[in-house]
Every structure is written in C-alpha cells, then in structure tokens.
Protein backbone atom coordinates (compact mmCIF):
# COMPACT_ATOMS: atom_id res chain seq x y z
CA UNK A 1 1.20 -16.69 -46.80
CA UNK A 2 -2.38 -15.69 -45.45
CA UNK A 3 -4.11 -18.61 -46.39
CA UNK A 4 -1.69 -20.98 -43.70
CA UNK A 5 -2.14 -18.81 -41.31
CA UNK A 6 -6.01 -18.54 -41.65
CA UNK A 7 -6.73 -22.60 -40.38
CA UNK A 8 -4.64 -21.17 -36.91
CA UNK A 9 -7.35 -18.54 -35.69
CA UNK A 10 -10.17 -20.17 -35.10
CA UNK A 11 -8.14 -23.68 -33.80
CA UNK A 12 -6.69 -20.83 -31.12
CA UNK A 13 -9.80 -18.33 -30.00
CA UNK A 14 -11.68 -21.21 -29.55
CA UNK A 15 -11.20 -22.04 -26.28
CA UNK A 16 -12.00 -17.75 -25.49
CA UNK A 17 -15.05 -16.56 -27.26
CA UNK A 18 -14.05 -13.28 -26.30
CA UNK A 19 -10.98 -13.52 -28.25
CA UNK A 20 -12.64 -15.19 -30.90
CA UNK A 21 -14.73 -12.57 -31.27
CA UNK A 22 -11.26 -10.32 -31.51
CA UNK A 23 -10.30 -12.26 -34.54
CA UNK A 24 -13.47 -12.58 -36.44
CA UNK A 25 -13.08 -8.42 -36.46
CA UNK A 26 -9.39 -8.44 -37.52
CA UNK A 27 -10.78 -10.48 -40.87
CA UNK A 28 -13.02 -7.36 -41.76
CA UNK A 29 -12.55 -4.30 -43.84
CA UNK A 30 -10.61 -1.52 -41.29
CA UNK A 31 -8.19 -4.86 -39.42
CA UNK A 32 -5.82 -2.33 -39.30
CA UNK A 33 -7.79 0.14 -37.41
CA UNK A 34 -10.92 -1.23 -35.48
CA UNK A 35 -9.22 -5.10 -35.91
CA UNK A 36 -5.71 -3.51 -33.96
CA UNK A 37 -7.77 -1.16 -31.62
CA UNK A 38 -10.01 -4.18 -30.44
CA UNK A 39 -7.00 -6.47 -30.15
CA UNK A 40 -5.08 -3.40 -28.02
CA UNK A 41 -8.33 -3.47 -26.01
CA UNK A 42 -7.61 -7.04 -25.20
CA UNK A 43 -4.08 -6.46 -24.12
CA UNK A 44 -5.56 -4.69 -21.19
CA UNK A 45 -8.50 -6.39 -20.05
CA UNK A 46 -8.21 -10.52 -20.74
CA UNK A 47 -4.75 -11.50 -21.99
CA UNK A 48 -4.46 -13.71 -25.56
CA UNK A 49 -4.43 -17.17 -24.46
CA UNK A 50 -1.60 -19.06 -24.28
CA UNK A 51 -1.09 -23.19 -25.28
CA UNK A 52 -3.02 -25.56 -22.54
CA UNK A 53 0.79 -27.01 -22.42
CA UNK A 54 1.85 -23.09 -20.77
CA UNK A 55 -1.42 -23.09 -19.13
CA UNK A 56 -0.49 -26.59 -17.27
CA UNK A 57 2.96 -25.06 -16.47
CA UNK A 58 2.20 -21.88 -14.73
CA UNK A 59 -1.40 -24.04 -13.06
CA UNK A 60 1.53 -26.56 -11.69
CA UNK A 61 3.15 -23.78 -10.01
CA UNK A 62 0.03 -21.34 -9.02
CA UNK A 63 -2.34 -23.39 -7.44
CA UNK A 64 -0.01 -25.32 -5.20
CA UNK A 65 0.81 -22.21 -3.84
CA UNK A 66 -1.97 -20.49 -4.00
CA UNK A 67 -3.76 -23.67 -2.00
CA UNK A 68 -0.73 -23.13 0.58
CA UNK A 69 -2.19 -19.39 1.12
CA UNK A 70 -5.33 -21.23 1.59
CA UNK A 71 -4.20 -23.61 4.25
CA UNK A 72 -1.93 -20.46 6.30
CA UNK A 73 -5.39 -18.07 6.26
CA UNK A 74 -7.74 -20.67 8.06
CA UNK A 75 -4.57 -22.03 10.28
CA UNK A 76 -3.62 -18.85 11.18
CA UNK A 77 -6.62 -17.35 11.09
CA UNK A 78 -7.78 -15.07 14.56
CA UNK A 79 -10.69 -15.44 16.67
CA UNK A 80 -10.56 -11.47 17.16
CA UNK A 81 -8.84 -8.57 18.38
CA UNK A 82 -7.36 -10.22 22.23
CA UNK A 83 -8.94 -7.67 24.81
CA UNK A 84 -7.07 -5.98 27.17
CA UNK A 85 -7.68 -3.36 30.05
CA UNK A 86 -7.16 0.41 28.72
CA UNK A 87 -3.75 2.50 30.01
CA UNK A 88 -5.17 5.99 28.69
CA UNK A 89 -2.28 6.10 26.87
CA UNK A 90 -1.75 7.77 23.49
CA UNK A 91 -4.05 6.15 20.84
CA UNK A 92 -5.15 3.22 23.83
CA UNK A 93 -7.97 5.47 25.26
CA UNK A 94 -11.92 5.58 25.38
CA UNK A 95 -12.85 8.63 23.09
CA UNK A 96 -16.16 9.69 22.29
CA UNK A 97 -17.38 12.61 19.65
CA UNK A 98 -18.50 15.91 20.63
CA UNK A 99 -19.05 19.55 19.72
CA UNK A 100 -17.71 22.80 20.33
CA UNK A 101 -20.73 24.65 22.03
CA UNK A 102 -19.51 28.21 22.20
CA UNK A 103 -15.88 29.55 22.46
CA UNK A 104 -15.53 32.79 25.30
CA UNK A 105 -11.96 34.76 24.92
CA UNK A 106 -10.64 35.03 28.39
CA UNK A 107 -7.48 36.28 29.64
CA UNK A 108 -5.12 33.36 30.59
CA UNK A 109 -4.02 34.38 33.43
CA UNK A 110 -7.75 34.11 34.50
CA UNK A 111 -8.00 30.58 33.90
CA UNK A 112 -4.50 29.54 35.50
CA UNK A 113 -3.73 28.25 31.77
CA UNK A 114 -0.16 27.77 32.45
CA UNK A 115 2.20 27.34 35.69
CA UNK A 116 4.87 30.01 35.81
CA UNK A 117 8.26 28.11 37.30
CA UNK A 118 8.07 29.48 41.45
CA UNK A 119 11.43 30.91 40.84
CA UNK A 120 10.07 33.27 37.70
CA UNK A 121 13.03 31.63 35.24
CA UNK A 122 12.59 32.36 31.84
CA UNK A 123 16.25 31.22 30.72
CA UNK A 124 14.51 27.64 29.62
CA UNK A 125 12.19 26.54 26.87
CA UNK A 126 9.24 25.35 29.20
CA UNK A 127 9.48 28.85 31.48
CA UNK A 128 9.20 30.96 28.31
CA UNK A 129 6.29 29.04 27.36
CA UNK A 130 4.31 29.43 30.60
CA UNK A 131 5.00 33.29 30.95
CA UNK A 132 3.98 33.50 27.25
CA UNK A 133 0.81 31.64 27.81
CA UNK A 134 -0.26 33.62 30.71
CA UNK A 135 0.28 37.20 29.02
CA UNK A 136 -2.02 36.17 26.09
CA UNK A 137 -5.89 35.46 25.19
CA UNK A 138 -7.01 32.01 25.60
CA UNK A 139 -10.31 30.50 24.60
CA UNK A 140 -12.53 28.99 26.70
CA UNK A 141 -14.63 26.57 24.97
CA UNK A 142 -17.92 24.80 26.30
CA UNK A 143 -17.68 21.36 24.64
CA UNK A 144 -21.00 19.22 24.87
CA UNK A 145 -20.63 15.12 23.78
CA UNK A 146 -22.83 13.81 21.26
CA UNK A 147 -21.87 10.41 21.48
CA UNK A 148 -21.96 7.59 24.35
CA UNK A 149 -23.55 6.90 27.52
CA UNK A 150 -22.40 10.26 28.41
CA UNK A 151 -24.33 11.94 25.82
CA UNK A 152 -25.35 16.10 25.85
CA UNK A 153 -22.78 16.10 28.65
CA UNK A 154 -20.69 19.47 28.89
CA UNK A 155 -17.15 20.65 29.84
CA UNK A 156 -14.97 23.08 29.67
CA UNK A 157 -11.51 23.09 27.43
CA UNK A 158 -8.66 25.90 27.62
CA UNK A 159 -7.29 26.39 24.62
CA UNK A 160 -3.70 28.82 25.12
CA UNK A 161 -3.04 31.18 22.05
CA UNK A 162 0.05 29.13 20.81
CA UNK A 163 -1.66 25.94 20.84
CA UNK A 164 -1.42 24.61 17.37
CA UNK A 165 -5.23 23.49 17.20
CA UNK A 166 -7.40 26.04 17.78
CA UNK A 167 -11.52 25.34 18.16
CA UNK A 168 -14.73 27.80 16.66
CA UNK A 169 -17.94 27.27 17.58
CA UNK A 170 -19.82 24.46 15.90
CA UNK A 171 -17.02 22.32 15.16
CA UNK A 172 -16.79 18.91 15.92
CA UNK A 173 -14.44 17.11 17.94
CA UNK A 174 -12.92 14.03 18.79
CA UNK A 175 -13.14 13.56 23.40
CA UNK A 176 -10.86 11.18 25.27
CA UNK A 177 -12.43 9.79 28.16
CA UNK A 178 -10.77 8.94 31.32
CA UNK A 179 -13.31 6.91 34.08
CA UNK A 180 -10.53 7.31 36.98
CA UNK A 181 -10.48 11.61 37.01
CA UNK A 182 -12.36 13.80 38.96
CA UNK A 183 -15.93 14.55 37.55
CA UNK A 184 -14.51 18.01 35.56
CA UNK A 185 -11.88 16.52 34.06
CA UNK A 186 -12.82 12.94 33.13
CA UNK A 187 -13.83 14.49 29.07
CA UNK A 188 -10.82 16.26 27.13
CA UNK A 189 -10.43 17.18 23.54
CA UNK A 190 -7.71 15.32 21.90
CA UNK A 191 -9.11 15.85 18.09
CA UNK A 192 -10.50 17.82 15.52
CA UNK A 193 -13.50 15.47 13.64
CA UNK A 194 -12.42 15.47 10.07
CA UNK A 195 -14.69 12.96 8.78
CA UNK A 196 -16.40 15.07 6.40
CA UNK A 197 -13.22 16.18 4.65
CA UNK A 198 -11.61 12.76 4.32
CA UNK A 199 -14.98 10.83 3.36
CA UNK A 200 -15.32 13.95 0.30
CA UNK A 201 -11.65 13.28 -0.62
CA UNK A 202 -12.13 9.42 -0.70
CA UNK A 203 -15.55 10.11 -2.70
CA UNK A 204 -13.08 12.55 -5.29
CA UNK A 205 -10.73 9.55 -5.36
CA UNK A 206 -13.62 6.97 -6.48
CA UNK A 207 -14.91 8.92 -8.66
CA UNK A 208 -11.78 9.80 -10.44
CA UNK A 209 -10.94 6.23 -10.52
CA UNK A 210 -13.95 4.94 -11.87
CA UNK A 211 -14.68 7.48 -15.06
CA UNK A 212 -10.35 7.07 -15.92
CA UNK A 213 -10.35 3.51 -15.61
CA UNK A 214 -13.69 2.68 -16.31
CA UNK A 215 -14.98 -1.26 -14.82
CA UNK A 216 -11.26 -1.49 -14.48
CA UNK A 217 -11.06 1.35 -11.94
CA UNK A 218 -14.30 -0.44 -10.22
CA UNK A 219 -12.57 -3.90 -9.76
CA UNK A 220 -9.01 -1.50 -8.76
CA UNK A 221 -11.17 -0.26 -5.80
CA UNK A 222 -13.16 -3.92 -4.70
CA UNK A 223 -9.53 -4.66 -4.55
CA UNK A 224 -8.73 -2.02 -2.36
CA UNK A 225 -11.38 -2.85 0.11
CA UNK A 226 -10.43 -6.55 -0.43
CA UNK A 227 -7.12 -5.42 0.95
CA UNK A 228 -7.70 -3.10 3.59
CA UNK A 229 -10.32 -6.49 4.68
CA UNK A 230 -7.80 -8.93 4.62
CA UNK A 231 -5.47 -6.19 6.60
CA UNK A 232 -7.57 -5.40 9.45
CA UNK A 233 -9.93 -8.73 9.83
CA UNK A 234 -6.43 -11.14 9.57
CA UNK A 235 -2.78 -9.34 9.48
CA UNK A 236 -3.53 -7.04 12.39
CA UNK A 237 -5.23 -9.38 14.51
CA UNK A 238 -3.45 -12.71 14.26
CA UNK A 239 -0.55 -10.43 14.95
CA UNK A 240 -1.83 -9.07 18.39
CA UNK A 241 -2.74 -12.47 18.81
CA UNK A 242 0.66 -13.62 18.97
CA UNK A 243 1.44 -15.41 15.80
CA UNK A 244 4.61 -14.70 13.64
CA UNK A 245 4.66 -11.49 12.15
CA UNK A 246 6.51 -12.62 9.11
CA UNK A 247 4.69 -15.53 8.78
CA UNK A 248 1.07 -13.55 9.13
CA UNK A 249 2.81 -10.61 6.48
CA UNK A 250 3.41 -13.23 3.96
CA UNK A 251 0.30 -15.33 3.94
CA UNK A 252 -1.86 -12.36 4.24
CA UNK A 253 0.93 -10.22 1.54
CA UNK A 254 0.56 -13.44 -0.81
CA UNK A 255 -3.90 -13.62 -0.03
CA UNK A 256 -3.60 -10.00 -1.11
CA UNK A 257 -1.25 -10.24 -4.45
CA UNK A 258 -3.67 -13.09 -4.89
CA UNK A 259 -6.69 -11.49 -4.59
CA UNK A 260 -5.62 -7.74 -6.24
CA UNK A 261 -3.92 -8.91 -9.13
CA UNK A 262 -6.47 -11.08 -10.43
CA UNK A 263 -9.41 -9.02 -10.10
CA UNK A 264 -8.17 -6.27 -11.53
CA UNK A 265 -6.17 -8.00 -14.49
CA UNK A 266 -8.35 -10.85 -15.35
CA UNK A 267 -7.12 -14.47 -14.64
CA UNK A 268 -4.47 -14.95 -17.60
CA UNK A 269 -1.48 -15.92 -18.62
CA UNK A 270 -0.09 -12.76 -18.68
CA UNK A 271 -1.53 -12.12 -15.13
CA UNK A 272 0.00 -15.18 -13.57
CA UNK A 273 3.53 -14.09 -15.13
CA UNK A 274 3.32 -10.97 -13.02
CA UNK A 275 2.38 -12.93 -9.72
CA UNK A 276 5.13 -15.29 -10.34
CA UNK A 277 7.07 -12.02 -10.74
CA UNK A 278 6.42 -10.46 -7.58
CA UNK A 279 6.31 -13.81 -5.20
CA UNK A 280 9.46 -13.91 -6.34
CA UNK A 281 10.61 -10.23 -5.60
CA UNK A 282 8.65 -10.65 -1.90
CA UNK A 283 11.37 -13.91 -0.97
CA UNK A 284 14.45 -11.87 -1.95
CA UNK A 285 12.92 -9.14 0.15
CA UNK A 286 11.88 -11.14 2.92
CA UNK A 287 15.42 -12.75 2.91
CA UNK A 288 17.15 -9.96 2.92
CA UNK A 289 15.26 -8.57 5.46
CA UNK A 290 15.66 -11.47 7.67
CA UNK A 291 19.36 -10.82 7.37
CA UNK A 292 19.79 -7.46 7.49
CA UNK A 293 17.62 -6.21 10.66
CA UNK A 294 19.13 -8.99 12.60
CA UNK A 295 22.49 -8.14 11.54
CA UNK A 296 21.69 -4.49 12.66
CA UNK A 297 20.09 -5.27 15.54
CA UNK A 298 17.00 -3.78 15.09
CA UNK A 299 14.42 -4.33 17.45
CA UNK A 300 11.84 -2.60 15.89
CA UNK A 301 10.75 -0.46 19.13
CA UNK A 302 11.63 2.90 18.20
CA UNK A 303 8.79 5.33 19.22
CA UNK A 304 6.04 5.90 21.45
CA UNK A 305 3.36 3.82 19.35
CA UNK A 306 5.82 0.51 18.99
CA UNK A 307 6.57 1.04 23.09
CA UNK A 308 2.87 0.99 23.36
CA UNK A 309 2.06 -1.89 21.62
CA UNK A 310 5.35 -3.98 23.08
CA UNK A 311 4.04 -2.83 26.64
CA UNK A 312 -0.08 -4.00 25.74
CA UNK A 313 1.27 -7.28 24.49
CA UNK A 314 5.23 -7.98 24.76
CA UNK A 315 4.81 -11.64 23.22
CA UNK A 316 4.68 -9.76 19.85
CA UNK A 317 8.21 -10.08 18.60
CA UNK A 318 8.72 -6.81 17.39
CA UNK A 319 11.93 -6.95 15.14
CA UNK A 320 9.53 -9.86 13.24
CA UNK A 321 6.90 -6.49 13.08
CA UNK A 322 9.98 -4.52 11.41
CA UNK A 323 10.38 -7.28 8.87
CA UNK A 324 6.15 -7.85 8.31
CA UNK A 325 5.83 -3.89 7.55
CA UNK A 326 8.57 -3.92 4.89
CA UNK A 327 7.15 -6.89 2.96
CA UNK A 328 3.81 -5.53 3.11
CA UNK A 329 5.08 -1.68 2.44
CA UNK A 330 6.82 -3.24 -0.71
CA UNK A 331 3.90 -5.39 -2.08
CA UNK A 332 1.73 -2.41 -3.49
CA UNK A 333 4.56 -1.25 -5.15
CA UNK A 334 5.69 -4.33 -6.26
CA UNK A 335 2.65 -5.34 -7.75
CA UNK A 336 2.64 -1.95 -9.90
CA UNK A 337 5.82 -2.82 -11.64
CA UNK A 338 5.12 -6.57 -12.23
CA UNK A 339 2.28 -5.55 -13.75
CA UNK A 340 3.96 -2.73 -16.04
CA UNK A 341 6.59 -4.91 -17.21
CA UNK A 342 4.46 -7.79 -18.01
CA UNK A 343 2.35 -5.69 -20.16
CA UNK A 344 5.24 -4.03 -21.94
CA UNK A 345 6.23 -7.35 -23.17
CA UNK A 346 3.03 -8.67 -24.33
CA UNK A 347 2.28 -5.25 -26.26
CA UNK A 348 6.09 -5.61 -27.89
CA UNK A 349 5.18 -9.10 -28.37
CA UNK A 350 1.47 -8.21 -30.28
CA UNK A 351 3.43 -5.54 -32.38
CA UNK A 352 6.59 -7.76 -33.77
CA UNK A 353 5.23 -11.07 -33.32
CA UNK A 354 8.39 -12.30 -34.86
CA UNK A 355 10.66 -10.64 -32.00
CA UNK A 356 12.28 -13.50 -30.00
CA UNK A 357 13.01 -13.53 -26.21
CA UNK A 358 16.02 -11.98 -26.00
CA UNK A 359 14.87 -8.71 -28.51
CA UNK A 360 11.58 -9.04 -26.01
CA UNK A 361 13.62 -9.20 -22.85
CA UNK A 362 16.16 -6.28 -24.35
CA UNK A 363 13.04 -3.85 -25.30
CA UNK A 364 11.41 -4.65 -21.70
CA UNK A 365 14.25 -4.22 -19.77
CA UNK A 366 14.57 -0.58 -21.14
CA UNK A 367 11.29 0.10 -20.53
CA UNK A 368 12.09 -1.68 -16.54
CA UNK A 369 14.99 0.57 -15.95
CA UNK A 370 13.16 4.06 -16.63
CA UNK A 371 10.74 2.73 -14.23
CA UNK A 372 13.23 1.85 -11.33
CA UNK A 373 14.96 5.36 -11.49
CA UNK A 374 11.45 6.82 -10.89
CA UNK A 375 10.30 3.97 -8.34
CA UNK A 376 13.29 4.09 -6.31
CA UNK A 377 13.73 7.64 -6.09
CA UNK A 378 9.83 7.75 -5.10
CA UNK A 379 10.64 5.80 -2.21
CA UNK A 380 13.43 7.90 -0.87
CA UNK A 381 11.52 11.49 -0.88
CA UNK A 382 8.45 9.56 0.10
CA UNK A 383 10.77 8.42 3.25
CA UNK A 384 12.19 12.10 3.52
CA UNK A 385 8.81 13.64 3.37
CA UNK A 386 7.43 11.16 6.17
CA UNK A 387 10.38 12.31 8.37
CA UNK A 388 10.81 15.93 7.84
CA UNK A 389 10.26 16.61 11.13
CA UNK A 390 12.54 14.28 12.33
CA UNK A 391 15.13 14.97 10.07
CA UNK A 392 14.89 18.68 11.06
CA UNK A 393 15.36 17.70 15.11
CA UNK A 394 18.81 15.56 14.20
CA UNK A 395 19.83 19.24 11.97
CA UNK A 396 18.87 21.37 14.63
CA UNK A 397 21.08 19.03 17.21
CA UNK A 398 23.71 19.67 14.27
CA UNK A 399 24.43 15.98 14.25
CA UNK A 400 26.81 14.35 11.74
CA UNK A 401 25.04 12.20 8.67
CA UNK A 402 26.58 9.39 10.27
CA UNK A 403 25.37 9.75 13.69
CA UNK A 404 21.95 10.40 12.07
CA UNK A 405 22.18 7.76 10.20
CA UNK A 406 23.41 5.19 13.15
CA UNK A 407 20.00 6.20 15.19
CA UNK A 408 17.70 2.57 15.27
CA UNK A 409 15.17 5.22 14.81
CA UNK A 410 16.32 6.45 11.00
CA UNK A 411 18.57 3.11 10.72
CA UNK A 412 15.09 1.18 10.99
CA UNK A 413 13.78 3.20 7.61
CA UNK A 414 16.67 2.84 5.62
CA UNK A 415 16.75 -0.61 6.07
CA UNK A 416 13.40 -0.16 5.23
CA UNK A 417 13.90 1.69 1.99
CA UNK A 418 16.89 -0.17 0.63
CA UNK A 419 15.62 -3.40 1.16
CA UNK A 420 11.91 -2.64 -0.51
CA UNK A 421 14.46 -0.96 -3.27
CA UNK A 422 16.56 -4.01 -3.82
CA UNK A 423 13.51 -5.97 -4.12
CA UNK A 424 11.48 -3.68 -6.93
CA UNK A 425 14.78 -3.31 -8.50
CA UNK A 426 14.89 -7.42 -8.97
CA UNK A 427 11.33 -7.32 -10.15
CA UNK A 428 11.89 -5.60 -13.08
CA UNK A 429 14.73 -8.16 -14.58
CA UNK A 430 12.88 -11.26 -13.20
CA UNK A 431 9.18 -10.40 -14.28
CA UNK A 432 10.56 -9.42 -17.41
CA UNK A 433 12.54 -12.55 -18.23
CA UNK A 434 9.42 -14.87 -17.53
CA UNK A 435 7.19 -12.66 -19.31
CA UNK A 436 9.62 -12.75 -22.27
CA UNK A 437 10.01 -17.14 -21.88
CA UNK A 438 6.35 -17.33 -21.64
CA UNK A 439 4.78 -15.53 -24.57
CA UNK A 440 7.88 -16.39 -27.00
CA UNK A 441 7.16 -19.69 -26.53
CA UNK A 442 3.61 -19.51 -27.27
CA UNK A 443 4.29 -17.81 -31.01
CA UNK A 444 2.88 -20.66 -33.00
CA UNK A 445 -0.60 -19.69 -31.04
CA UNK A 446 -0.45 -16.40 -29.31
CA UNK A 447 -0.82 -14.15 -32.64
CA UNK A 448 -4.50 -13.19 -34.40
CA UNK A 449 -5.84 -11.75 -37.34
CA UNK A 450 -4.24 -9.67 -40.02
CA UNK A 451 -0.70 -9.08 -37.39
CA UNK A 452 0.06 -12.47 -38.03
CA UNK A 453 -0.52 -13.22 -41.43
CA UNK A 454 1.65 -9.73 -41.88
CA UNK A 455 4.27 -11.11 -40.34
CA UNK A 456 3.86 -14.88 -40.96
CA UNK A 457 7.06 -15.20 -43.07
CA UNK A 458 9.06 -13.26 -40.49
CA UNK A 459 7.64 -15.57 -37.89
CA UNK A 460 8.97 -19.02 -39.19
CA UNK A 461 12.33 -17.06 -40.06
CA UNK A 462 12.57 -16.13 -36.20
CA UNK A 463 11.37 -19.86 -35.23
C-alpha cells in the first residue's frame, strides 16, 4: 500500500517547491511529528495545491470578476474630495491645535458664564442649569494656538463646573475656527488632543499583532492600511462625488475582499473558496438590503451628521448610503468566517483524507454553527453598546419596545443588524459546501507523505 502511493508525491508537489519540500520531510524518521507539524504549518500559510483542472475552475470564475473590480475602480474612480464652502457646522469647521496656557478659578458669576431666565424660573431643565452654573467655580483658561496662520495666538475659554470636559494646564487641545466672529471669539475649544493616547494604543495593537501572528500578523496589518486606503482615497470620495453608493460599496467591498484575503492567506485554492464564499454572502446581503430599506422606507437621514452631509451635497442618495454601510459593515466580518470555515474543512480534510463531502460538510457545519451563535450575538450587544445612550433616552421617555423599535432612527440599525446577520449566517453553509466540493474532489492529489499512504486503502474504499 505505500509503495502506490509513493510515485503520487513528487508528480503532485511539483508544481509548489514549498510543498515539495513538505513531503520530502514527511518521508523521514519523526513523519509523524516534524512531517505532520510542517504539513499543519502549511494549512495556514500556502494551501496544498489542488489539480490544474480545479485550478482552471475557480481561475474561470475569479479573474472575470476580479477584472470587473478592475474595470468599476478606474471607471468610478474620483478626481478628489468635491470642495465646498464651510457652514461651521458640527464636524464641517476650520479647527486648528492649541494649548491650554494656564487655567485661573474664577467665580462664575464673574464671568457671566451662564444667563439666568429674566423671570428667575427654575421649574425647567435649562433654568436649573444656569442658576447652577452661576453659584459655582468656573475655570478660566488662557488657550494659545500652536498651529496655523494664527499661530502663538491667545484666548480665553470658560469652562462651567458641570461641563463634562474639563482643561489643566499644559494640555493640548483641538480649536474651531470661525473667520465671520468678532476678534475674541473667532478661536473656541471644541476638543481634547488625544493623539498621543490613540497613536500608543495603535502601536500596543501592532505590536501584539505582529509577535502572535508572526509575518502573518505583518501582511493582517498591510491589509489593514490597504483597506482603510481603498476607503478613504475611493469609497468616501466617489461617494461625495455623486456616484452610487451601492455601486461604489461593492466595487470598493469586492477591491477590499480582494486585496485582504489574499495577502493575508496566500493565493490558493483554499483562499479562493473563501472569496467565492463571501461574494456570495455580500449579494444575498446586498439584495436583501435593497428590499428591505425600501420596503421600510428608510431614508437613511436620521441624525445630525447624515442631515449634514444631505444638506453639503443632497445629490447623494442617502437610503443608497444606508445600504453601502451595511455591505461594507458586514464584509470584515464576513471575511472572518469564510475564512474559519474554509480552514476547518481543509484541516478535517488533511486528518481523514478518506472523509467524503458530505462527512466534510457535516463536521464543518458544526464547527459553522458554534461560530454563528457567537457572531450573531456579537453583533447585537455590539449594536446595544453603540446605542446605550440612545436606548436609555427612549427608557427614560418610558416608550413601548414597539414604538422604540418603529423610530427610522433604531429601525435603520436593526435593519442593519439582521440583514448583516442573515448574510454571515448564509456564509457559514455556503463557504462550507464549496470548501467541502472542492478539496473532496481533489483526493487523488491533495494528500502527502506518510497521511496518505496511512490511509491509502481507506481512500480508494471512500472513492
């Protein structure tokens, strides 16, 4: 039984010398160990090849589409954020950085930090407030900009006792601008700087990456710039530019999967299963998206940012912004599972080569469904979490779930939720099956070294 299965090896790894290389250990003395812990190594880094006649298959349907992605980037590609004249207006303002100079205590009442109502009414929210504001200590902080033509420029910022950000000396802030005020008031301080803190937490992040996941973890965080690239230099600006939002989510969605996937996985068989996996999980989604925010009549304007951006440019169709978010939302997760389930099957496949592709398909799917109770319940407290605050204004107006529910604001995320669920739900049972068709039907060729010739009676009992 070993010697038949000896002419195989080499007529397979030679196309990969890496995996030839793999086999040539599993002939040694120790197969079972350093032979089985190379080939494990394989299993997640460059996939065993598959027959040119799969290869061909999965090419025929890859690089058509991936050529399509291609074509959509450079059509729809934008010449640049479109300009447009500054409103002053939440996040649409001229800011420059600055630096709290020194911070005096004065008495508010000093400083005229709040307006008491003429009438001296306390019986509502906003009077409380001002009498409140006016019986306490208030800081008076001498802010000087560091940044801009205005540069070593100072002012003066009140800061009232219940204010929720409160400023120290030395600390650095974040100053609106506003050209139309009088002189005194043109510079305000609308931020802390926390610069510092996040670029030390993103270091932490790298770093953690990296020694865990080793030249993996590098190529996981390329991808991640590759991403956030592709995000800010194409998706947000060809949208402000006034193409389709779905059509902009997709290509650039599809650039990313693209892109991610492959870096970080190697470009394999086992790869391209998991691509194939999520495209397909990203149409159901985008369908049923399609369906159900028109059917609910969402019209994606449901805050003070989305009123902003429909006011700057109100050619963007905004429900089509709705529908771009949740594809995009659901990709990264998407991609995670894909991934998961494709590599459960090829590691049940390399440890019972003889298992066919229904046992494969029944051992992944178990695998898939512990997976979907944890991924879908992620995305609901992830949701809840977000909202809190939200969620605690609709308890405090002791609104009914229903009512709550029936908002365009909260409607909007469950829509949201459901549909991304729907779709990662689908992923698991789709990626699963191909992953199953593909590497069953490569048996004959997909084996190596001592597993095989273990198992090579088994095998042509199971063919």
């Amino acid at each position: 039984m070993t010697s038949p299965q000896q002419p195989l090896e080499p007529h397979h790894h030679a196309p990969d010398p890496g995996h030839g290389h793999g086999a040539g250990h599993g002939h040694g003395h120790g197969a079972g160990g350093g032979g089985g812990g190379h080939g494990h190594s394989h299993s997640h880094g460059p996939a065993a090849p598959v027959s040119r006649h799969l290869r061909k298959v999965i090419a025929a349907i890859l690089i058509p589409f991936a050529a399509a992605v291609v074509v959509g980037l450079a059509v729809l590609w934008p010449g640049g954020t479109p300009a447009h004249e500054r409103t002053g207006v939440g996040f649409d303002r001229q800011t420059e950085q600055g630096e709290v100079v020194s911070v005096e205590h004065v008495d508010c009442k000093d400083v005229n930090a709040a307006q008491v109502p003429p009438t001296g009414d306390t019986s509502t929210p906003e009077g409380r407030e001002a009498v409140n504001s006016q019986q306490g200590q208030c800081e008076k902080a001498t802010v000087e900009v560091t940044s801009g033509p205005d540069k070593g420029r100072r002012f003066v910022e009140i800061v009232q006792p219940d204010a929720p950000r409160q400023l120290h000396e030395g600390q650095g802030v974040v100053v609106a601008y506003a050209p139309d005020a009088p002189h005194d008031l043109q510079y305000s301080v609308t931020d802390v700087n926390r610069k510092l803190p996040l670029a030390l937490l993103a270091g932490i992040f790298a770093v953690a990456v990296v020694v865990v996941g080793r030249m993996r973890g590098v190529m996981a965080l390329i991808a991640l710039a590759v991403s956030f690239l592709v995000l800010t230099y194409f998706i947000l600006p060809a949208i402000l530019e006034g193409s389709n939002p779905l059509v902009v989510a997709v290509v650039g969605s599809s650039a990313i999967m693209l892109l991610a996937l492959y870096m970080c996985h190697g470009l394999s068989a086992r790869t391209s299963v998991a691509v194939l996996g999520t495209l397909i999980s990203l149409l159901l989604i985008g369908l049923l998206g399609s369906l159900f925010i028109g059917w609910a009549s969402l019209s994606g304007n449901t805050d003070d940012n989305t009123g902003l951006i429909h006011g700057l440019y109100p050619e963007i169709d905004m429900s089509g912004l709705l529908l771009a978010g949740v594809i995009i939302g659901s990709l990264g997760v998407l991609d995670d599972v894909t991934v998961t389930q494709t590599s459960a099957v090829w590691e049940l496949h390399q440890a019972d080569p003889g298992m066919g592709p229904r046992g494969l398909y029944r051992a992944g799917i178990r695998i898939g469904r512990d997976h979907i109770a944890s991924v879908v319940n992620t995305l609901v407290l992830a949701y809840a979490g977000a909202a809190l605050p939200l969620l605690l204004l609709f308890s405090i107006a002791r609104s009914s779930m229903g009512t709550v529910a029936n908002s365009e604001l909260v409607a909007a995320e469950i829509v949201r939720t459901l549909i991304g669920s729907i779709g990662l739900v689908a992923s698991v049972p789709v990626t699963t099956v191909l992953a199953a068709l593909v590497v069953s039907a490569d048996r004959p060729a997909s084996g190596g070294g001592k597993p095989m010739a273990a198992r090579g009676g088994r095998r042509r009992r199971a063919k």
